[in-house]
PDB file of N, CA and C in Angstrom:
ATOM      1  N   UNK A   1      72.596  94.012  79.053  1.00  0.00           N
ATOM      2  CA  UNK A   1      72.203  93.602  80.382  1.00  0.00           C
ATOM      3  C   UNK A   1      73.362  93.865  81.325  1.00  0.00           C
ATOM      4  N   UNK A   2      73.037  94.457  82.522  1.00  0.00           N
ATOM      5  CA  UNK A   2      74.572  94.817  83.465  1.00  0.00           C
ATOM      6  C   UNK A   2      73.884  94.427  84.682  1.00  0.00           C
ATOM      7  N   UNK A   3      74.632  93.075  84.969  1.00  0.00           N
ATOM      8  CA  UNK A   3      74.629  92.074  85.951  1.00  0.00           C
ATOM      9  C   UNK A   3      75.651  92.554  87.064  1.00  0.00           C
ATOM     10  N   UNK A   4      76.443  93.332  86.367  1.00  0.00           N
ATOM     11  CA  UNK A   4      77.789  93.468  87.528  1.00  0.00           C
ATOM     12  C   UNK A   4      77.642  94.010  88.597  1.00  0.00           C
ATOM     13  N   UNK A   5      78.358  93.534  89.722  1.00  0.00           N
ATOM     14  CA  UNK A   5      77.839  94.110  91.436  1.00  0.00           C
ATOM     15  C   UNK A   5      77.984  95.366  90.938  1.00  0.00           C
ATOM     16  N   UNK A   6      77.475  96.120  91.905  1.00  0.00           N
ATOM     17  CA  UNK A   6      77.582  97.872  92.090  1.00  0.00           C
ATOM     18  C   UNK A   6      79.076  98.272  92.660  1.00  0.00           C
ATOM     19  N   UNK A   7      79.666  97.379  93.438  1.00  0.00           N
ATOM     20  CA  UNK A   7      80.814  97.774  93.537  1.00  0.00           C
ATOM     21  C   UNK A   7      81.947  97.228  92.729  1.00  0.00           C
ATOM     22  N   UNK A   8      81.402  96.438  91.577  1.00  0.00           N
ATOM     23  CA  UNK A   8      82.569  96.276  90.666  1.00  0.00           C
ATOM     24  C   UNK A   8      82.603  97.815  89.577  1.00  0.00           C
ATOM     25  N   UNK A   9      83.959  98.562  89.830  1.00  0.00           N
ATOM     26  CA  UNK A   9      83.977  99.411  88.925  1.00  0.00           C
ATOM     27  C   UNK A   9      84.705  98.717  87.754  1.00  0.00           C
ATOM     28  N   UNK A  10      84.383 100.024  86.718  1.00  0.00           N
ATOM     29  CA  UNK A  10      84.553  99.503  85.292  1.00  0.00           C
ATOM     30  C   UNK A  10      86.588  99.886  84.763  1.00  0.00           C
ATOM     31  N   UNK A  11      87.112  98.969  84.418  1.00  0.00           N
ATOM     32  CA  UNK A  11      88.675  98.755  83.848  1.00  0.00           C
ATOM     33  C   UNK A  11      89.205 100.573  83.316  1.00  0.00           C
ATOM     34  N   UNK A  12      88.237 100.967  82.959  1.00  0.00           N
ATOM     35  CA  UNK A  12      88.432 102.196  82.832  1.00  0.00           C
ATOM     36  C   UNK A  12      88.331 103.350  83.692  1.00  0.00           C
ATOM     37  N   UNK A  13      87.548 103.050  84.782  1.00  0.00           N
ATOM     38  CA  UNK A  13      87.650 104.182  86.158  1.00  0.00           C
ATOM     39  C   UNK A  13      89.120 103.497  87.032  1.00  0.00           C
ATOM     40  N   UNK A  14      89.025 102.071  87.026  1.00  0.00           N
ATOM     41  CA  UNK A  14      90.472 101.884  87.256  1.00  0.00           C
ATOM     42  C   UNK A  14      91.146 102.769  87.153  1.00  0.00           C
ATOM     43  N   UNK A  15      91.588 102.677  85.877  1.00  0.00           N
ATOM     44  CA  UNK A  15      92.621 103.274  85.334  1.00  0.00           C
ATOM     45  C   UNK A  15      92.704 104.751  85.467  1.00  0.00           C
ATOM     46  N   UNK A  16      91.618 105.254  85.359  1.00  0.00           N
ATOM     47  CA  UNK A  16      91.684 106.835  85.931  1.00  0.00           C
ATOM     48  C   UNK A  16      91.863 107.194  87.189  1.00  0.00           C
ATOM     49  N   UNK A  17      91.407 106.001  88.351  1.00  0.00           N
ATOM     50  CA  UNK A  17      91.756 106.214  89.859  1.00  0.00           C
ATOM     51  C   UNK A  17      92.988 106.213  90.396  1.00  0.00           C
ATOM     52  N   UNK A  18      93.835 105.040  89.219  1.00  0.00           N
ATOM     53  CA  UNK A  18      95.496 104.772  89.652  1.00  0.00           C
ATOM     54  C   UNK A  18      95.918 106.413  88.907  1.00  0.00           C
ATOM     55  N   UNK A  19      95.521 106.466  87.370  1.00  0.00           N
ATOM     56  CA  UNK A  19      96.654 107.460  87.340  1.00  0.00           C
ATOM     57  C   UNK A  19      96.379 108.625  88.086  1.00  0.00           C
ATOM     58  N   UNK A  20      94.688 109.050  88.780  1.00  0.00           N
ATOM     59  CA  UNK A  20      94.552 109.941  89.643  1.00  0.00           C
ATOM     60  C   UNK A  20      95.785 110.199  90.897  1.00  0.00           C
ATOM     61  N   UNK A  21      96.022 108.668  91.687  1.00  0.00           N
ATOM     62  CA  UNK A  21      96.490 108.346  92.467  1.00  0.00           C
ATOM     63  C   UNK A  21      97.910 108.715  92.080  1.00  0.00           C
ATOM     64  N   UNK A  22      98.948 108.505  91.063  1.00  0.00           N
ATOM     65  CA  UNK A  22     100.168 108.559  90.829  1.00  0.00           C
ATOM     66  C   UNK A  22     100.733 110.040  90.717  1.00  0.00           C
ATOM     67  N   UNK A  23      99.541 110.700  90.259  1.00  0.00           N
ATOM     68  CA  UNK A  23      99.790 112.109  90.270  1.00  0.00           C
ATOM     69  C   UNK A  23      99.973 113.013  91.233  1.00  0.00           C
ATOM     70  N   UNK A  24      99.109 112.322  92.640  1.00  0.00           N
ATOM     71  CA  UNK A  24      99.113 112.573  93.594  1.00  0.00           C
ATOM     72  C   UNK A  24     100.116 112.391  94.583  1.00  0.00           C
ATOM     73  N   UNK A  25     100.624 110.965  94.009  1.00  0.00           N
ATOM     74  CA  UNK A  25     101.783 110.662  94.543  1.00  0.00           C
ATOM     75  C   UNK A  25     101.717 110.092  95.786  1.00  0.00           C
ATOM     76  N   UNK A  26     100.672 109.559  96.023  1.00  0.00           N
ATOM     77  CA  UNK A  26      99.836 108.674  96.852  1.00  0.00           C
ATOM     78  C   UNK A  26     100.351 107.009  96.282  1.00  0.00           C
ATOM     79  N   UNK A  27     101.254 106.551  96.481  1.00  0.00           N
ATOM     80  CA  UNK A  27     101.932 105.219  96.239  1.00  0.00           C
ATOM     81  C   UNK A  27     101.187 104.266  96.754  1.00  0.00           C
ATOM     82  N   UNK A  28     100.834 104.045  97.981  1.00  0.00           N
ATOM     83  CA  UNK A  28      99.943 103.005  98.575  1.00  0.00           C
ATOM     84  C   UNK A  28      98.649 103.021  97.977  1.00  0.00           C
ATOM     85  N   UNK A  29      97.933 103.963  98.002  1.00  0.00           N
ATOM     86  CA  UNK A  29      96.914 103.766  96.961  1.00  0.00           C
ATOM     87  C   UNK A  29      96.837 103.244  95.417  1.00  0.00           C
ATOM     88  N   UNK A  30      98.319 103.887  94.664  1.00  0.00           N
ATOM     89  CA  UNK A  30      98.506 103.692  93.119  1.00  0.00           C
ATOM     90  C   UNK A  30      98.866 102.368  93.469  1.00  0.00           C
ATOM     91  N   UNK A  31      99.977 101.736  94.136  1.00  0.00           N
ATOM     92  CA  UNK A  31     100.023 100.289  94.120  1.00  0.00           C
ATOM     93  C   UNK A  31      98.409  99.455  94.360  1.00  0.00           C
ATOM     94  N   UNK A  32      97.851 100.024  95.182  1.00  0.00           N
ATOM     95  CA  UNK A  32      95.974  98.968  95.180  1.00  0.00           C
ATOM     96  C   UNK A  32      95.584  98.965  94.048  1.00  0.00           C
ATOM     97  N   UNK A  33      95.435 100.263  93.249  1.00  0.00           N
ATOM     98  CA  UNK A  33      95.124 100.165  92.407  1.00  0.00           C
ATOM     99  C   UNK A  33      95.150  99.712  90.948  1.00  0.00           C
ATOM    100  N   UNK A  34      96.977  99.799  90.780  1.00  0.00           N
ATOM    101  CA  UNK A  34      97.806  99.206  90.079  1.00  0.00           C
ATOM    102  C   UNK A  34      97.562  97.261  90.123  1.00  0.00           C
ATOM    103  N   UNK A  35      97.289  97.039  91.548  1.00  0.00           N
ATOM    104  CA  UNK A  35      96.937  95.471  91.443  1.00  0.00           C
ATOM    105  C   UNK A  35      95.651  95.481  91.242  1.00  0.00           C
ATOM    106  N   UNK A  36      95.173  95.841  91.685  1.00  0.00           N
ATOM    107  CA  UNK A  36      93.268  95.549  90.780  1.00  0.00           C
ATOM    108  C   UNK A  36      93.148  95.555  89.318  1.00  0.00           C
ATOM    109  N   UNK A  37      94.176  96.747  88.879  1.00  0.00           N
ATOM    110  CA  UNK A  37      93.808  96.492  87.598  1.00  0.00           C
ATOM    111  C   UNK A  37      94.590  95.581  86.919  1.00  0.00           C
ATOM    112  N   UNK A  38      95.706  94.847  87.651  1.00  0.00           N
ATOM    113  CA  UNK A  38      96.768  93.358  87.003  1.00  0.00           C
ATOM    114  C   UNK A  38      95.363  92.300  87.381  1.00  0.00           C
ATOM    115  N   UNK A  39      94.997  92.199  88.449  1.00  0.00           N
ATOM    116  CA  UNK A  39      93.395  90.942  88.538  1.00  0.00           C
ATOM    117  C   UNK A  39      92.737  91.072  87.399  1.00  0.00           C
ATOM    118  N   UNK A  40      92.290  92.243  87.648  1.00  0.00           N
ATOM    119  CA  UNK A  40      90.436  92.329  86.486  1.00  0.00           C
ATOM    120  C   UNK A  40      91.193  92.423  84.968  1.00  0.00           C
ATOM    121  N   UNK A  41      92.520  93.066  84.801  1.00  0.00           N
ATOM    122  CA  UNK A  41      92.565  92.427  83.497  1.00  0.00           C
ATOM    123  C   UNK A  41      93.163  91.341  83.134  1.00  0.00           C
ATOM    124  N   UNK A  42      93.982  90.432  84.275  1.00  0.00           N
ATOM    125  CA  UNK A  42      94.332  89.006  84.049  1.00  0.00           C
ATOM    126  C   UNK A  42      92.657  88.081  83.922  1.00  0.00           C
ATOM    127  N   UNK A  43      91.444  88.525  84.471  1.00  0.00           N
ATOM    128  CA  UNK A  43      90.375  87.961  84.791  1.00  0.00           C
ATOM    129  C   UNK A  43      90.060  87.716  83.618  1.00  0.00           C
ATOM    130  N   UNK A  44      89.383  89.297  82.361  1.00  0.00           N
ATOM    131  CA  UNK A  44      88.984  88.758  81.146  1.00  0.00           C
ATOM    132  C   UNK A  44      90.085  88.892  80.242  1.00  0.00           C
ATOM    133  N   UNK A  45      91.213  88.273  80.616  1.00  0.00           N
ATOM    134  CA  UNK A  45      92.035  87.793  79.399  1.00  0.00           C
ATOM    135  C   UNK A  45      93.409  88.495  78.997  1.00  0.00           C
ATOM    136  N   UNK A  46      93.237  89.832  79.384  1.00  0.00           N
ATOM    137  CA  UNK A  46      94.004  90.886  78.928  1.00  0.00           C
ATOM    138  C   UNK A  46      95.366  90.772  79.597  1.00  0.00           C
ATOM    139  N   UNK A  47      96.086  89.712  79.420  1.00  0.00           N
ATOM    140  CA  UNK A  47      97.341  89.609  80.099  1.00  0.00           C
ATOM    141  C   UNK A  47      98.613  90.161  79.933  1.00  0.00           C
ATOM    142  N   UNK A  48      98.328  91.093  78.312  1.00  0.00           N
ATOM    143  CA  UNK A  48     100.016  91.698  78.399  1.00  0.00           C
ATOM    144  C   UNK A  48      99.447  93.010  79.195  1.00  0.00           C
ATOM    145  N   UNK A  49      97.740  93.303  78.489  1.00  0.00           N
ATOM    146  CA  UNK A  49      97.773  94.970  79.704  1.00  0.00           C
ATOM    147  C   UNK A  49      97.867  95.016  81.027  1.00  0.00           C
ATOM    148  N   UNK A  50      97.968  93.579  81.689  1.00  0.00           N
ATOM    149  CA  UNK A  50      97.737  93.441  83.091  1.00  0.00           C
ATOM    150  C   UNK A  50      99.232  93.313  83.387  1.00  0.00           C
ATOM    151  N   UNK A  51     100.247  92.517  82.694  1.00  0.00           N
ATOM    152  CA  UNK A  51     101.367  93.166  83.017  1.00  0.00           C
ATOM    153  C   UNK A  51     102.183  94.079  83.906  1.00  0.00           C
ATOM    154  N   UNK A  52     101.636  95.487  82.900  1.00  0.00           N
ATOM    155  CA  UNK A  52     102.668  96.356  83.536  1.00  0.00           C
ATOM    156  C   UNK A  52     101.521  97.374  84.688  1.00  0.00           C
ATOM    157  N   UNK A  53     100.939  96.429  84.727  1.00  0.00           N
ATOM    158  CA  UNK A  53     100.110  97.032  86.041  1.00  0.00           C
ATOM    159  C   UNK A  53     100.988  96.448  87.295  1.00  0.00           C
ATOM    160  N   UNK A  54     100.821  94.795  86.967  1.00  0.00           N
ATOM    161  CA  UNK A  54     101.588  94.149  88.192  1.00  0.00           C
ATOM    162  C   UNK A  54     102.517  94.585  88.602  1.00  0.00           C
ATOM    163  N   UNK A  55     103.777  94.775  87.187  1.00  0.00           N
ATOM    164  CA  UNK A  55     105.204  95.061  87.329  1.00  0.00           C
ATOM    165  C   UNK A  55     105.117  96.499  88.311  1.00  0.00           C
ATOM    166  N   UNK A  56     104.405  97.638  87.876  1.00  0.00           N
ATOM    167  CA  UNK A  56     104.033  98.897  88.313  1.00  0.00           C
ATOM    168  C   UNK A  56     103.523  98.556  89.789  1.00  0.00           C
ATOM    169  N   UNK A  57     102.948  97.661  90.352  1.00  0.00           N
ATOM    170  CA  UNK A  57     102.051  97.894  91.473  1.00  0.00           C
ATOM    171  C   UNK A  57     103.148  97.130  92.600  1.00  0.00           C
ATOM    172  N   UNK A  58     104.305  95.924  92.225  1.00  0.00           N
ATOM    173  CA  UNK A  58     105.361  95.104  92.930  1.00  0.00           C
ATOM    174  C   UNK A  58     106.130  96.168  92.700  1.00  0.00           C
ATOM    175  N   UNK A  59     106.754  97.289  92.274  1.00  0.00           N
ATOM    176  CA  UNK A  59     107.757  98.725  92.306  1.00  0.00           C
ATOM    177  C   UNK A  59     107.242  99.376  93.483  1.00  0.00           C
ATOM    178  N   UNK A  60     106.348  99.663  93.598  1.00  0.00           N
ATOM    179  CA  UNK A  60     105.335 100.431  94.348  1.00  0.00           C
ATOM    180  C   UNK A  60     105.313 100.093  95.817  1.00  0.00           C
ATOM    181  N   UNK A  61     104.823  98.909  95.900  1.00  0.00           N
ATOM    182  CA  UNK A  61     104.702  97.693  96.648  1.00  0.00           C
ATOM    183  C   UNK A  61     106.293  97.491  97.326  1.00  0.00           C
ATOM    184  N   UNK A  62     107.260  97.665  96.650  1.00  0.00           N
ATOM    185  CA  UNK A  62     109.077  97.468  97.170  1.00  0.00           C
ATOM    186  C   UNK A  62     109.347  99.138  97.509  1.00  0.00           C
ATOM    187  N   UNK A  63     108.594  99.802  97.634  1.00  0.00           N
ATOM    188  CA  UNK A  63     108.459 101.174  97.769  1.00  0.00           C
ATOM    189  C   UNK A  63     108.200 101.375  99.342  1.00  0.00           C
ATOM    190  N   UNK A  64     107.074 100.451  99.511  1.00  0.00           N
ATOM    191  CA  UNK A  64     106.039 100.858 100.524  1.00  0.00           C
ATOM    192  C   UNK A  64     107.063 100.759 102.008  1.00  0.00           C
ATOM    193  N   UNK A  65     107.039 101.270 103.366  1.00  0.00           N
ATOM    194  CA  UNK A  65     107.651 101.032 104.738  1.00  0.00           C
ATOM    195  C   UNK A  65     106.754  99.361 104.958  1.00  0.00           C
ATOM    196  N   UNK A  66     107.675  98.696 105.340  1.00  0.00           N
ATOM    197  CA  UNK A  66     106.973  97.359 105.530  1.00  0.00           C
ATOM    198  C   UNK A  66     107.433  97.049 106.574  1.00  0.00           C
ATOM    199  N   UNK A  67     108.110  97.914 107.981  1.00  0.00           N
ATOM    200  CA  UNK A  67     109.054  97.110 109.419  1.00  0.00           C
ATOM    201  C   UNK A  67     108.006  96.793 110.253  1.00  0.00           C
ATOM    202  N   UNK A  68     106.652  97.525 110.211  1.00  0.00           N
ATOM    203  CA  UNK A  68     105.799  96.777 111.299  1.00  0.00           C
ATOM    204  C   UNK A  68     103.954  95.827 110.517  1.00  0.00           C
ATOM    205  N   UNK A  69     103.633  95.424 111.580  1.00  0.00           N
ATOM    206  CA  UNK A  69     102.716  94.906 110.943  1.00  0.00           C
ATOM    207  C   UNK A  69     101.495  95.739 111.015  1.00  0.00           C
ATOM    208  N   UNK A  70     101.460  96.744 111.358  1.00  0.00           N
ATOM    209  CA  UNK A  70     100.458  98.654 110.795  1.00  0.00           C
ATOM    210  C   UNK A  70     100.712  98.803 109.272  1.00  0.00           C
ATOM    211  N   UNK A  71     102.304  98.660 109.046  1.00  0.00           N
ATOM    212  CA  UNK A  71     102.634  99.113 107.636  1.00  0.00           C
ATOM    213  C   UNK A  71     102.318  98.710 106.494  1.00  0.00           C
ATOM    214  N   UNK A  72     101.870  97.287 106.751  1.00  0.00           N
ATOM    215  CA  UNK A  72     101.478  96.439 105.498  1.00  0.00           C
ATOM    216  C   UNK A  72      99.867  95.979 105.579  1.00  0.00           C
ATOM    217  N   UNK A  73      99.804  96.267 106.905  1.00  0.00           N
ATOM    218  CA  UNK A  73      98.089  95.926 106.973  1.00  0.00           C
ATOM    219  C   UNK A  73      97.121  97.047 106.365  1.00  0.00           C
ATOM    220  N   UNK A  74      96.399  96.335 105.213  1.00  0.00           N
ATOM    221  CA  UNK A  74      95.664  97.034 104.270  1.00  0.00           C
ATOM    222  C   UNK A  74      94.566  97.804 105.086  1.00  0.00           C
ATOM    223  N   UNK A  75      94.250  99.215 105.093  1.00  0.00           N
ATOM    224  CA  UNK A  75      93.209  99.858 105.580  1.00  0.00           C
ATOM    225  C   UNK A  75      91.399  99.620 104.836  1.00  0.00           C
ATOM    226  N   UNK A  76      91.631  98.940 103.652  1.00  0.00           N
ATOM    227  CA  UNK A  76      90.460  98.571 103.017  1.00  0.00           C
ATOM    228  C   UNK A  76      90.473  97.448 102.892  1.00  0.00           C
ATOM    229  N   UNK A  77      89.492  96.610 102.326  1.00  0.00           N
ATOM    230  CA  UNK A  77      89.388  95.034 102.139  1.00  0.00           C
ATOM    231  C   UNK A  77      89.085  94.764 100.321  1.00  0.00           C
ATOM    232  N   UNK A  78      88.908  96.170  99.626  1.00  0.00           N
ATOM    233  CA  UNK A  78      89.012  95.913  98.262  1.00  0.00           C
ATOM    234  C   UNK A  78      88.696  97.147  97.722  1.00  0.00           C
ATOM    235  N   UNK A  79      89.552  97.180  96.488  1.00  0.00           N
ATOM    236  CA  UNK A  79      89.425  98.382  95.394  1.00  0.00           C
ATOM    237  C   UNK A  79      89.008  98.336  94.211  1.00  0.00           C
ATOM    238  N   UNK A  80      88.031  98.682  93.665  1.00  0.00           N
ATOM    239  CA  UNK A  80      86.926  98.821  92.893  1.00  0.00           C
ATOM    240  C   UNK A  80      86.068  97.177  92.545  1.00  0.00           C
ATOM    241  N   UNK A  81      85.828  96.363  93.525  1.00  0.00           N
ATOM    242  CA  UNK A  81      85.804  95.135  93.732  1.00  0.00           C
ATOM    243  C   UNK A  81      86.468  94.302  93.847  1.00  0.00           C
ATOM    244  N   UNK A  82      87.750  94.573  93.364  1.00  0.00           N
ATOM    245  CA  UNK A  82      88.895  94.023  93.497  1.00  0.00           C
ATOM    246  C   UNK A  82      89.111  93.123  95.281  1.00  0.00           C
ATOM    247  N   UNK A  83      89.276  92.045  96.041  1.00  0.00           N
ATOM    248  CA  UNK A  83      89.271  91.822  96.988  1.00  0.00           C
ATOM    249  C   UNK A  83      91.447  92.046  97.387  1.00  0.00           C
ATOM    250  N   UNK A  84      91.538  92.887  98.447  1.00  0.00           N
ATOM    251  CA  UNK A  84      92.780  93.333  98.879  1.00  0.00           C
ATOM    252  C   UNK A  84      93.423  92.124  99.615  1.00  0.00           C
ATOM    253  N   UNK A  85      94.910  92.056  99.306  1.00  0.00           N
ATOM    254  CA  UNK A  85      94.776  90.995 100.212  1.00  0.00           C
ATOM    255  C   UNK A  85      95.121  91.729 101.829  1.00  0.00           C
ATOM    256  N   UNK A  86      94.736  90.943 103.271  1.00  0.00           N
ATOM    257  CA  UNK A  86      95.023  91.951 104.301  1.00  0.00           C
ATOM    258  C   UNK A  86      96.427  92.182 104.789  1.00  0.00           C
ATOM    259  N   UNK A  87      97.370  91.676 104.014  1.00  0.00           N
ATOM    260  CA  UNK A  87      98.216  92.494 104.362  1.00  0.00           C
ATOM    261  C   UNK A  87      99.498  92.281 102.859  1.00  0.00           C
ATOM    262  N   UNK A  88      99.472  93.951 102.833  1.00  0.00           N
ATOM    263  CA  UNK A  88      99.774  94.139 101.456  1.00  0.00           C
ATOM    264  C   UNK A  88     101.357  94.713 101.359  1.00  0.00           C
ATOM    265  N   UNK A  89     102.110  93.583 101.076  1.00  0.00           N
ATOM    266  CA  UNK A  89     103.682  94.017 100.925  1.00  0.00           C
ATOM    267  C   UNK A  89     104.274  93.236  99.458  1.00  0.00           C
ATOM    268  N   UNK A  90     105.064  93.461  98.864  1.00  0.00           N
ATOM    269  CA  UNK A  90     105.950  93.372  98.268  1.00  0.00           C
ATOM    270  C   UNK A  90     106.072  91.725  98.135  1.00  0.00           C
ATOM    271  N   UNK A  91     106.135  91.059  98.716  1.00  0.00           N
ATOM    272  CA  UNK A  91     106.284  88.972  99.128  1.00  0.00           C
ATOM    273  C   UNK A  91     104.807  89.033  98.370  1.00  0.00           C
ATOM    274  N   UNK A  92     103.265  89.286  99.273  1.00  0.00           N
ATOM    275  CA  UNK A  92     102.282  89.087  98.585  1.00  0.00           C
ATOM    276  C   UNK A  92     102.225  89.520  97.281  1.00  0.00           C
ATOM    277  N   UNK A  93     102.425  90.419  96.763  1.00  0.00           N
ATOM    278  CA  UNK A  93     102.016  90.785  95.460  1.00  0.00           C
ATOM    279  C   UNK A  93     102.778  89.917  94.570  1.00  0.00           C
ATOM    280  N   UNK A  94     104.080  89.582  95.088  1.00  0.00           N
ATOM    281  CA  UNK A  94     104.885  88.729  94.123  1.00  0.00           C
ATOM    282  C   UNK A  94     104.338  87.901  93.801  1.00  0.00           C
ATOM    283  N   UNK A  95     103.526  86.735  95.016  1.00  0.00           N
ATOM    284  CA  UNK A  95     103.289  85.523  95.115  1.00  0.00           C
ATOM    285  C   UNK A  95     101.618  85.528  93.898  1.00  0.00           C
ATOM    286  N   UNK A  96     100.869  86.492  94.231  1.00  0.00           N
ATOM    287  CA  UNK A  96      99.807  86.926  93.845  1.00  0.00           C
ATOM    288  C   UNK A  96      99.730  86.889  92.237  1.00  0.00           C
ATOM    289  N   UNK A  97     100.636  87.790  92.119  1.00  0.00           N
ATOM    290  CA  UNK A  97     100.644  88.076  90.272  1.00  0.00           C
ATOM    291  C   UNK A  97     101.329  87.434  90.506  1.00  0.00           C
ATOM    292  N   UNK A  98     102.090  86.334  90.457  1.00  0.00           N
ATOM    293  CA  UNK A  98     103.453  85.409  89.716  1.00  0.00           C
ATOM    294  C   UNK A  98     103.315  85.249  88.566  1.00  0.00           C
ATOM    295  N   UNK A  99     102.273  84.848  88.375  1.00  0.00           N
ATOM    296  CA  UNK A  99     101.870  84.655  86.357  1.00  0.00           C
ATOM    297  C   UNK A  99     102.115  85.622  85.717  1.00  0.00           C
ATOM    298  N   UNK A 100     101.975  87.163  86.020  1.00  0.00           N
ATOM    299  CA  UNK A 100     101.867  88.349  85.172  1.00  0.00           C
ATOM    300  C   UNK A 100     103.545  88.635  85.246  1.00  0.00           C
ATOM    301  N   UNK A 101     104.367  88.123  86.221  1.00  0.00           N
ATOM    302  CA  UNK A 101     105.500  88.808  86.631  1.00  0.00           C
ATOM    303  C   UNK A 101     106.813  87.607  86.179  1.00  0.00           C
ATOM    304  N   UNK A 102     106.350  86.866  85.213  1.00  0.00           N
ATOM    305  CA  UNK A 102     106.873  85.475  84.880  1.00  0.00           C
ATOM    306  C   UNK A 102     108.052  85.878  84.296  1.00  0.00           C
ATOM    307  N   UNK A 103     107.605  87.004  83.053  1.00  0.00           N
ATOM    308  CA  UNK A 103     108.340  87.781  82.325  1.00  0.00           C
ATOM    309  C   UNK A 103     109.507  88.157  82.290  1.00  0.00           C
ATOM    310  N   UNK A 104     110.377  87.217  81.961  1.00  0.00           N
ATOM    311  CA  UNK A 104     111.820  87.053  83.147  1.00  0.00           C
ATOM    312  C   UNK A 104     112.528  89.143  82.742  1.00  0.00           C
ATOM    313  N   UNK A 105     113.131  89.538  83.429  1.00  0.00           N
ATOM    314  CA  UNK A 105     113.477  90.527  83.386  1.00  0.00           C
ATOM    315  C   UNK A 105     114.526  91.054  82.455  1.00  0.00           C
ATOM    316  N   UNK A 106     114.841  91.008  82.172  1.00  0.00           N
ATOM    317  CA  UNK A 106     116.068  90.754  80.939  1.00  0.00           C
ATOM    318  C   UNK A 106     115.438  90.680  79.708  1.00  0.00           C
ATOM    319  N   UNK A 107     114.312  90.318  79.621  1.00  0.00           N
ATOM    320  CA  UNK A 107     113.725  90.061  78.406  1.00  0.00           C
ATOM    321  C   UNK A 107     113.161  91.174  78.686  1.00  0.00           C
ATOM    322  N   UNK A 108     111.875  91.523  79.421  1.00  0.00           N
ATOM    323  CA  UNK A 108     111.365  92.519  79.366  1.00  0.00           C
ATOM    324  C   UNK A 108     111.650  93.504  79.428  1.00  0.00           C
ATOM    325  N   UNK A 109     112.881  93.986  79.947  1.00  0.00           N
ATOM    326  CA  UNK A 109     113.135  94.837  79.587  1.00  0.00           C
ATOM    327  C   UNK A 109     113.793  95.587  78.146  1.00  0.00           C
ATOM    328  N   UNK A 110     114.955  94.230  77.855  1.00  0.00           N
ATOM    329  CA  UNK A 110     114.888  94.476  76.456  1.00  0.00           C
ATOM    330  C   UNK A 110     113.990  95.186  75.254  1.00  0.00           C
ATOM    331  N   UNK A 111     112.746  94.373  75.646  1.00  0.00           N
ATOM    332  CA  UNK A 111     111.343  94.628  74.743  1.00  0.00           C
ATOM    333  C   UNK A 111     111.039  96.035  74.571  1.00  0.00           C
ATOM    334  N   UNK A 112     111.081  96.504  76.049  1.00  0.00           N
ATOM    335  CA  UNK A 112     110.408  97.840  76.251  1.00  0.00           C
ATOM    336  C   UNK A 112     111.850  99.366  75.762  1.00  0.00           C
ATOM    337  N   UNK A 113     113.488  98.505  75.989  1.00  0.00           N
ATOM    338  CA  UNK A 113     114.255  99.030  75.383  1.00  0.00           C
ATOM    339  C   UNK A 113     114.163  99.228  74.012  1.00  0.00           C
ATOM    340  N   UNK A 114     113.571  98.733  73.349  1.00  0.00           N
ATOM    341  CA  UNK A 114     113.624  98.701  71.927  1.00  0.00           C
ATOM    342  C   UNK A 114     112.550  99.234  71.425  1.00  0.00           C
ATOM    343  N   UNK A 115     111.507  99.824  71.871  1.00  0.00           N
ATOM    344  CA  UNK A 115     110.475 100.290  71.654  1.00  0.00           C
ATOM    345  C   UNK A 115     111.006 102.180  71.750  1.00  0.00           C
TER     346      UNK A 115
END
């Protein structure tokens, strides 16, 4: 049975839209997208894959020109149902994912050093 709105896309076109987006080198987009997919997979559960979406989308996000308020004001209101917040900088996303980004840094990175 598929109840889901029409504009919720599926965790997997996500993921093909961001890495579409990264290739492109389109940052403001890969960061939207990068946070939609830290939501929808913090939503059903998936919290280490939502992770390094967050971590990936707050890089991105500390990337972005943020001196006026044009620069951070989101041109959409949501990505693949995902709801945007309207104005999208680096402070919000922190505050947003805090849970995914808990991961004190030192540790995580360690982790991913050792891999």
């Amino acid at each position: 049975m598929d109840d889901a709105p029409a504009d919720r896309t599926s965790v997997g076109e996500l993921r093909r839209q961001y890495e579409e987006e990264r290739f492109f080198q389109d940052d403001r987009a890969a960061a939207e997208y990068a946070y939609a997919l830290a939501v929808r997979l913090r939503e059903i559960g998936e919290v280490d894959q939502a992770r390094p979406y967050a971590r990936e989308c707050l890089r991105l996000a500390e990337s972005l020109p943020s001196n006026t308020l044009d620069d951070v004001t989101s041109s959409r209101t949501s990505v693949g149902g995902v709801p945007l917040p309207e104005r999208f900088h680096d402070g919000v996303v922190r505050a947003r994912l805090a849970d995914l980004l808990d991961e004190g840094p030192a540790d995580g990175q360690a982790s991913i050093a050792s891999k």
